[in-house]
Protein backbone atom coordinates (compact mmCIF):
# COMPACT_ATOMS: atom_id res chain seq x y z
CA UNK A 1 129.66 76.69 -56.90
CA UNK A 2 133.02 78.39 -57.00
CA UNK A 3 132.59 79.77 -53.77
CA UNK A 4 132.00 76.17 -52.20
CA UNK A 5 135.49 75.31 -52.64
CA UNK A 6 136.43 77.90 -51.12
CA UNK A 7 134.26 78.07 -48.14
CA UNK A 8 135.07 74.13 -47.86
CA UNK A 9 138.73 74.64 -47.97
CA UNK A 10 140.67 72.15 -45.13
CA UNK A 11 143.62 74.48 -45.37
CA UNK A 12 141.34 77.96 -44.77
CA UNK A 13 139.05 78.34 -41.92
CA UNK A 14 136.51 75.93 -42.21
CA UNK A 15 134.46 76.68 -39.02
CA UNK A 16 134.84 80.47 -39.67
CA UNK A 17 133.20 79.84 -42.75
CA UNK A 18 129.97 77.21 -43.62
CA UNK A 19 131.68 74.07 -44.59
CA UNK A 20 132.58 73.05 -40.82
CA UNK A 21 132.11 69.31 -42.33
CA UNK A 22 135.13 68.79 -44.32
């Protein structure tokens, strides 16, 4: 689950990523 934060960062690339809803 360490990686969600990550992935569903606001201040990294969202879209680029899998979180796009942030």
């Amino acid at each position: 689950m360490a990686r969600m934060k990550f992935l569903c960062d606001a201040e990294r690339c969202i879209e680029c990523n899998s979180c796009v809803t942030a």
